[in-house]
N, C-alpha and C. Protein backbone atom coordinates (compact mmCIF):
# COMPACT_ATOMS: atom_id res chain seq x y z
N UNK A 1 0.81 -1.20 0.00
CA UNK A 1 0.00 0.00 0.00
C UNK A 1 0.85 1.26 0.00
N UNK A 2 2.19 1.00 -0.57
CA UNK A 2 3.12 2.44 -0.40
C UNK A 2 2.18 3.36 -1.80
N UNK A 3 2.04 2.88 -2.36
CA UNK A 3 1.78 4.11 -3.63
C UNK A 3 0.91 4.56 -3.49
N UNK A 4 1.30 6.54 -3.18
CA UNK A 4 -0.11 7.85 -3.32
C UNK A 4 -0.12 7.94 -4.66
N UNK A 5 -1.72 7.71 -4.49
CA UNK A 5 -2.47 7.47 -5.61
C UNK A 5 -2.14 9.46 -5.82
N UNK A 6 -2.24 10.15 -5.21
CA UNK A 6 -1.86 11.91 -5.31
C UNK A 6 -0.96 12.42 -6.05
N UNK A 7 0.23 11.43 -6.17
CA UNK A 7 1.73 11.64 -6.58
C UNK A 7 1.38 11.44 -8.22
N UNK A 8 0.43 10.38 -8.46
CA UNK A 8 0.59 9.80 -9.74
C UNK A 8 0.06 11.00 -10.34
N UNK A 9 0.80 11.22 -11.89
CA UNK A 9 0.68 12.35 -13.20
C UNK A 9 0.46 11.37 -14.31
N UNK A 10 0.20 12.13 -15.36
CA UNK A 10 -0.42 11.70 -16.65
C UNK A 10 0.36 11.06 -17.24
N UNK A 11 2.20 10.92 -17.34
CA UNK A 11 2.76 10.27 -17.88
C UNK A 11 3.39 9.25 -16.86
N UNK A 12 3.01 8.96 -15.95
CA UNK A 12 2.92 7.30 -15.70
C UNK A 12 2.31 6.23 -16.43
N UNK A 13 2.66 5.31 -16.12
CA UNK A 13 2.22 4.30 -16.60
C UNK A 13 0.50 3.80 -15.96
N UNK A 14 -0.31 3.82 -16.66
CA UNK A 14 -1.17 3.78 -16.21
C UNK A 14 -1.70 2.11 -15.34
N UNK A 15 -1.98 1.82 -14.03
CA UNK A 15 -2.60 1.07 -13.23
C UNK A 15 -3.58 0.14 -13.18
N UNK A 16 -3.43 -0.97 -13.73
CA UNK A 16 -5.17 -1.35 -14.32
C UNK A 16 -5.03 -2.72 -13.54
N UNK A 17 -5.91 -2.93 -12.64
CA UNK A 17 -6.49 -4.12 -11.59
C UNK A 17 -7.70 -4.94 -12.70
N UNK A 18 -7.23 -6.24 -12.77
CA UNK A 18 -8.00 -7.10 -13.21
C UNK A 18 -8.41 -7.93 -11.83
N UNK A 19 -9.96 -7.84 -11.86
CA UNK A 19 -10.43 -8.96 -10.92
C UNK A 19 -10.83 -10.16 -11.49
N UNK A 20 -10.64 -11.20 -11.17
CA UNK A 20 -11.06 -12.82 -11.17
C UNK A 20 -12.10 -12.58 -10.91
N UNK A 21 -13.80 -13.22 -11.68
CA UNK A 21 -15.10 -13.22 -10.99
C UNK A 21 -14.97 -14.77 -10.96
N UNK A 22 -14.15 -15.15 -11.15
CA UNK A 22 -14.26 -17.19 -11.25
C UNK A 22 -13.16 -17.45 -10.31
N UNK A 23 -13.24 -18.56 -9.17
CA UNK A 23 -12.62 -19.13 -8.32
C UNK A 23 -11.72 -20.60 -9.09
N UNK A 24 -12.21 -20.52 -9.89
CA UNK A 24 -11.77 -21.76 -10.15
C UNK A 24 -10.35 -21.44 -11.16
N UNK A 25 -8.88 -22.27 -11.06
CA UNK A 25 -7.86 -21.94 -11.34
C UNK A 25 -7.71 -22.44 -12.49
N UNK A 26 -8.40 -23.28 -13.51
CA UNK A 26 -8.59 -23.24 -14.95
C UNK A 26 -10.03 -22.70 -15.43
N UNK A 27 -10.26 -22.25 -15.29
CA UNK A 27 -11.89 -21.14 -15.82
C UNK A 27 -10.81 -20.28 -17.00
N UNK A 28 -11.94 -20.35 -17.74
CA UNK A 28 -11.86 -19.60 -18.97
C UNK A 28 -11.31 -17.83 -19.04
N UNK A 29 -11.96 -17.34 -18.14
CA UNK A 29 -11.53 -15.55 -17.24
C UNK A 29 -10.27 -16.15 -16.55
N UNK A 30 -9.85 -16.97 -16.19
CA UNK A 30 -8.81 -16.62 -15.71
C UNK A 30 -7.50 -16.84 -16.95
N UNK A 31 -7.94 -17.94 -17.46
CA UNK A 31 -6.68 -18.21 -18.76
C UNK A 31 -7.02 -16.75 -19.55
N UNK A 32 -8.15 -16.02 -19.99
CA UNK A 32 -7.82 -14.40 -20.70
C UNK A 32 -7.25 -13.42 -19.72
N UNK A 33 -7.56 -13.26 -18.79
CA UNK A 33 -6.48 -12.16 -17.88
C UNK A 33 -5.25 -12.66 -17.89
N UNK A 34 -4.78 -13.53 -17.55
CA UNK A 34 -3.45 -14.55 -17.74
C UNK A 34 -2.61 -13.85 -19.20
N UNK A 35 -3.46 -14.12 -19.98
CA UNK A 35 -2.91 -14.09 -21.49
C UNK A 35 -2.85 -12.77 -21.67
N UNK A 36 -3.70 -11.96 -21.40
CA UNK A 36 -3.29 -10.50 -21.67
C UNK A 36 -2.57 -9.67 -20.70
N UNK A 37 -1.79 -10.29 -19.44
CA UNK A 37 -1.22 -10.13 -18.63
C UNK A 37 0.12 -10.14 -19.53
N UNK A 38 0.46 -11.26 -20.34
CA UNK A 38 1.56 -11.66 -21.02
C UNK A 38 1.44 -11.00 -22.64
N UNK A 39 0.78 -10.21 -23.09
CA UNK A 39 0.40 -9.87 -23.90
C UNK A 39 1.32 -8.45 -24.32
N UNK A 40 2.59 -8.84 -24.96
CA UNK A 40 3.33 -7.32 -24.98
C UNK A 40 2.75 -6.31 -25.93
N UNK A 41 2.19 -6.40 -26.75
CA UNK A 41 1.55 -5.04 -27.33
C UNK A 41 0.39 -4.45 -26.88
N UNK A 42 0.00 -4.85 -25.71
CA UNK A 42 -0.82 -4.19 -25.06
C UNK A 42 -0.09 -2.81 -24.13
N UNK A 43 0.91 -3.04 -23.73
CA UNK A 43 1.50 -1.77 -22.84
C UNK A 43 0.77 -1.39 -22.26
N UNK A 44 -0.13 -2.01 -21.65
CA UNK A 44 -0.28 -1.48 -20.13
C UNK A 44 -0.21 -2.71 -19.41
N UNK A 45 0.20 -2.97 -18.25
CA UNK A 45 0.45 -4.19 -17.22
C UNK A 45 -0.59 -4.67 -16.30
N UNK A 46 -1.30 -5.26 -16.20
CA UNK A 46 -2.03 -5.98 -15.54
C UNK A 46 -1.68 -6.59 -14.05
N UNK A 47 -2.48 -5.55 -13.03
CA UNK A 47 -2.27 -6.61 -11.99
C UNK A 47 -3.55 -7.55 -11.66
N UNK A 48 -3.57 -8.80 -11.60
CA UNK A 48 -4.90 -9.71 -10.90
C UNK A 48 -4.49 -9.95 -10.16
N UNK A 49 -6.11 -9.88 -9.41
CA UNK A 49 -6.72 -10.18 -8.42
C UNK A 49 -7.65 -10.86 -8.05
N UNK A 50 -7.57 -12.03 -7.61
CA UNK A 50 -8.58 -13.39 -7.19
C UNK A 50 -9.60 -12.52 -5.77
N UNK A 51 -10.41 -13.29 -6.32
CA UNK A 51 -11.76 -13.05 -4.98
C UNK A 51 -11.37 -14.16 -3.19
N UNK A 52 -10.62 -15.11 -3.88
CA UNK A 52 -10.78 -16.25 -2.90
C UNK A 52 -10.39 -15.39 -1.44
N UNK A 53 -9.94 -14.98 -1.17
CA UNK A 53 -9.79 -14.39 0.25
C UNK A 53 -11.30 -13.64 0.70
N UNK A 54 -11.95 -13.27 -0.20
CA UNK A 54 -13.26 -12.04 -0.23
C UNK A 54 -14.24 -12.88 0.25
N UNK A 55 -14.43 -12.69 1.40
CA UNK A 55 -16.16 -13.72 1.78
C UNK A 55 -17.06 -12.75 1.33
N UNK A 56 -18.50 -13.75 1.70
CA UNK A 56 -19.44 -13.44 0.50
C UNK A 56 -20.01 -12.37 1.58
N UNK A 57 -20.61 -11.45 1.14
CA UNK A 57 -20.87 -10.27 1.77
C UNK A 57 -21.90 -10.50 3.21
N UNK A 58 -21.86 -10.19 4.45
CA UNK A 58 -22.54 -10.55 5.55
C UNK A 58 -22.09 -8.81 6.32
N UNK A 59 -23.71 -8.48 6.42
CA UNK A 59 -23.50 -7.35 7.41
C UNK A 59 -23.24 -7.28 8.92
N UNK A 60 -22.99 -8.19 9.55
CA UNK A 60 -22.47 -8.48 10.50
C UNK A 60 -20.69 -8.63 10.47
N UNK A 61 -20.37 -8.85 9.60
CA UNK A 61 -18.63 -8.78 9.18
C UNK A 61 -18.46 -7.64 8.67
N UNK A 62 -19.15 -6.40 8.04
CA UNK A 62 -19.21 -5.33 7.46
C UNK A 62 -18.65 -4.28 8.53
N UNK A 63 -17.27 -4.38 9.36
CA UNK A 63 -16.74 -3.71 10.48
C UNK A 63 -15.77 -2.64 9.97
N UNK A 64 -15.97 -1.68 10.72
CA UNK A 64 -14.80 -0.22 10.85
C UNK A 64 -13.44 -0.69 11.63
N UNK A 65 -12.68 -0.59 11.54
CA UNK A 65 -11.99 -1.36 9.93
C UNK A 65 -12.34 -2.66 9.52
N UNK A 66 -12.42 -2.34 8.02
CA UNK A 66 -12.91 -4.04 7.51
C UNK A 66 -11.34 -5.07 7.56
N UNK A 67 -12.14 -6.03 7.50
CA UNK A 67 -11.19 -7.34 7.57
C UNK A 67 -9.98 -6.98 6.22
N UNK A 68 -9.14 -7.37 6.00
CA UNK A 68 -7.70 -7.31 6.02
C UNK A 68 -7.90 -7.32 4.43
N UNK A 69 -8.35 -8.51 3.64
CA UNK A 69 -8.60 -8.93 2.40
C UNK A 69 -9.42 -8.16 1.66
N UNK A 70 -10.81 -7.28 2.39
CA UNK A 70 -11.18 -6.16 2.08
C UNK A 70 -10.91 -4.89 1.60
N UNK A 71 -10.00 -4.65 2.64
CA UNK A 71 -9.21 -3.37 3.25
C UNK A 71 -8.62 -3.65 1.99
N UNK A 72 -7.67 -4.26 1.39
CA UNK A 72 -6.95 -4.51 0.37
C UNK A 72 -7.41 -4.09 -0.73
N UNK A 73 -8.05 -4.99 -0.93
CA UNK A 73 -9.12 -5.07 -2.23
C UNK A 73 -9.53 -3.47 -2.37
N UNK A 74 -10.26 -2.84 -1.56
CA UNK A 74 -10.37 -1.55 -1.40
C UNK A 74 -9.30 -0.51 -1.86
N UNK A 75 -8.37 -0.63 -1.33
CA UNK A 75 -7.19 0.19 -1.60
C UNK A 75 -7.03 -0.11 -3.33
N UNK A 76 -6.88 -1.39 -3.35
CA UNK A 76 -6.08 -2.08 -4.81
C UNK A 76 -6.86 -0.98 -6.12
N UNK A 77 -8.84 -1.18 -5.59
CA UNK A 77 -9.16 -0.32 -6.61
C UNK A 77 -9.20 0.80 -6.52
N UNK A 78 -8.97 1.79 -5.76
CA UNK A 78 -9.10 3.01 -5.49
C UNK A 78 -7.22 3.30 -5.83
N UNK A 79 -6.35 2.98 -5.82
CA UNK A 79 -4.84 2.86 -6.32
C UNK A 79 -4.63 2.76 -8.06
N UNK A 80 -6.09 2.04 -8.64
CA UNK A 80 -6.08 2.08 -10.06
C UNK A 80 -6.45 2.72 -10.99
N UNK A 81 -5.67 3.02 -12.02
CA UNK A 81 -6.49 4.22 -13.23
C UNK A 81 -7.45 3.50 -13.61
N UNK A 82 -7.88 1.95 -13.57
CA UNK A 82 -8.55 1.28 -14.22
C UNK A 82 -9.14 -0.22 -13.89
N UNK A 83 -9.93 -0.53 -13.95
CA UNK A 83 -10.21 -2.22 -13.62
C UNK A 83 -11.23 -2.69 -14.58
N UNK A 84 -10.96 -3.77 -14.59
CA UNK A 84 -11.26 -4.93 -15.54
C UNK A 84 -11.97 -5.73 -14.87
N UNK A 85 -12.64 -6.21 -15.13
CA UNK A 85 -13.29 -7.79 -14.21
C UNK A 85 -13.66 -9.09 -15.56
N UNK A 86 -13.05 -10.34 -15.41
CA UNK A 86 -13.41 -11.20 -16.23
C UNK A 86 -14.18 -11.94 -15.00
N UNK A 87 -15.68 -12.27 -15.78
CA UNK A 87 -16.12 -13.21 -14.68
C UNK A 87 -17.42 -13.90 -15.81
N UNK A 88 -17.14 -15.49 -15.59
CA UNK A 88 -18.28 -16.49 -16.35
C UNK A 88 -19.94 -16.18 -15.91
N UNK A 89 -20.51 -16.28 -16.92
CA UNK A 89 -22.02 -15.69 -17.28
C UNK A 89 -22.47 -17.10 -15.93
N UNK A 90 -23.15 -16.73 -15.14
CA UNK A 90 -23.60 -17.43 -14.00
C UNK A 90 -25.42 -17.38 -14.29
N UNK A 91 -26.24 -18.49 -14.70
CA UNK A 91 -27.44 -17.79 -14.66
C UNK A 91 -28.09 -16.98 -15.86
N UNK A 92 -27.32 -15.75 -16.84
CA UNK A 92 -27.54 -15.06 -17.59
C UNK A 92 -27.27 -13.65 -16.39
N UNK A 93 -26.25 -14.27 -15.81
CA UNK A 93 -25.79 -12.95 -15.02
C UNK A 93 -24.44 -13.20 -14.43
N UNK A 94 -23.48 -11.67 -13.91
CA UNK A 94 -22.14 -12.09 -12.81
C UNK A 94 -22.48 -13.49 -12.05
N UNK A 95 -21.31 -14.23 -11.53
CA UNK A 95 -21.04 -14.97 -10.86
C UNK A 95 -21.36 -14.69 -9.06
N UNK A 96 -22.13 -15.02 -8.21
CA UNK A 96 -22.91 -14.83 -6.89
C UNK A 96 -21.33 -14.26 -5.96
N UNK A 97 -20.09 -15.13 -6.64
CA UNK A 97 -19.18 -14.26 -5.83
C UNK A 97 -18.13 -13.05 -5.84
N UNK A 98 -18.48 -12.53 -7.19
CA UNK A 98 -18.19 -11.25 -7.79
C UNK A 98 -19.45 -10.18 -7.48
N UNK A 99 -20.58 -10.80 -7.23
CA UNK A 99 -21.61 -9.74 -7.06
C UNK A 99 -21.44 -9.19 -5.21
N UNK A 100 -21.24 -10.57 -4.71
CA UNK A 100 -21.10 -10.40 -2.79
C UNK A 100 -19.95 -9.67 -2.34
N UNK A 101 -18.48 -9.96 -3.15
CA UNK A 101 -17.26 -9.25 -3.39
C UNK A 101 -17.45 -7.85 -3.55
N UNK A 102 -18.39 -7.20 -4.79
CA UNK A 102 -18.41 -5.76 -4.68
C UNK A 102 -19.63 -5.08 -3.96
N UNK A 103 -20.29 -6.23 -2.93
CA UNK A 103 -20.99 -4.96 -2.21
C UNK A 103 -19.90 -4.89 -0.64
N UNK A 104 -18.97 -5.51 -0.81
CA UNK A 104 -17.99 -5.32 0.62
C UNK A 104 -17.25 -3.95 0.56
């Protein structure tokens, strides 16, 4: 958590957080973030980020300060010029633990 997001100017390199909406370590979202992680003519760098630490949202765990994996997660996107989310069509909708993930 060293980097002020304050400091950053226009000719940095711009910050882009990919989230995992799939837990599972061969899912389809995770082999495309993967690949465009490794993807050199893209020039911009990819950091991912898996949900598995993120429990599923409970307002009773919803504490000042939040739990650790939160707190993170929090920072990670508020630190980014940008985020991405790959996550498998669940239903004809997000995945139940990408939806519980962003109401934390």
């Amino acid at each position: 958590m060293a980097d002020d997001v304050s400091k950053r100017n226009l000719t940095d390199v711009p910050k882009v957080l990919a989230i995992l909406g799939s837990l599972r370590a061969t899912s389809f979202s995770t082999a495309i973030l993967r690949a465009l992680c490794q993807e050199e003519g893209l020039g911009i760098p990819l950091t991912v980020k898996t949900l598995e630490e993120i429990p599923l949202y409970n307002e009773d765990l919803d504490t000042d300060p939040p739990q650790t994996a939160i707190a993170e997660l929090r920072y990670e996107v508020q630190a980014s010029d940008g985020v991405v989310i790959a996550t498998p069509e669940f239903n004809h909708g997000m995945s139940g633990g990408l939806v519980q993930g962003a109401e934390s």
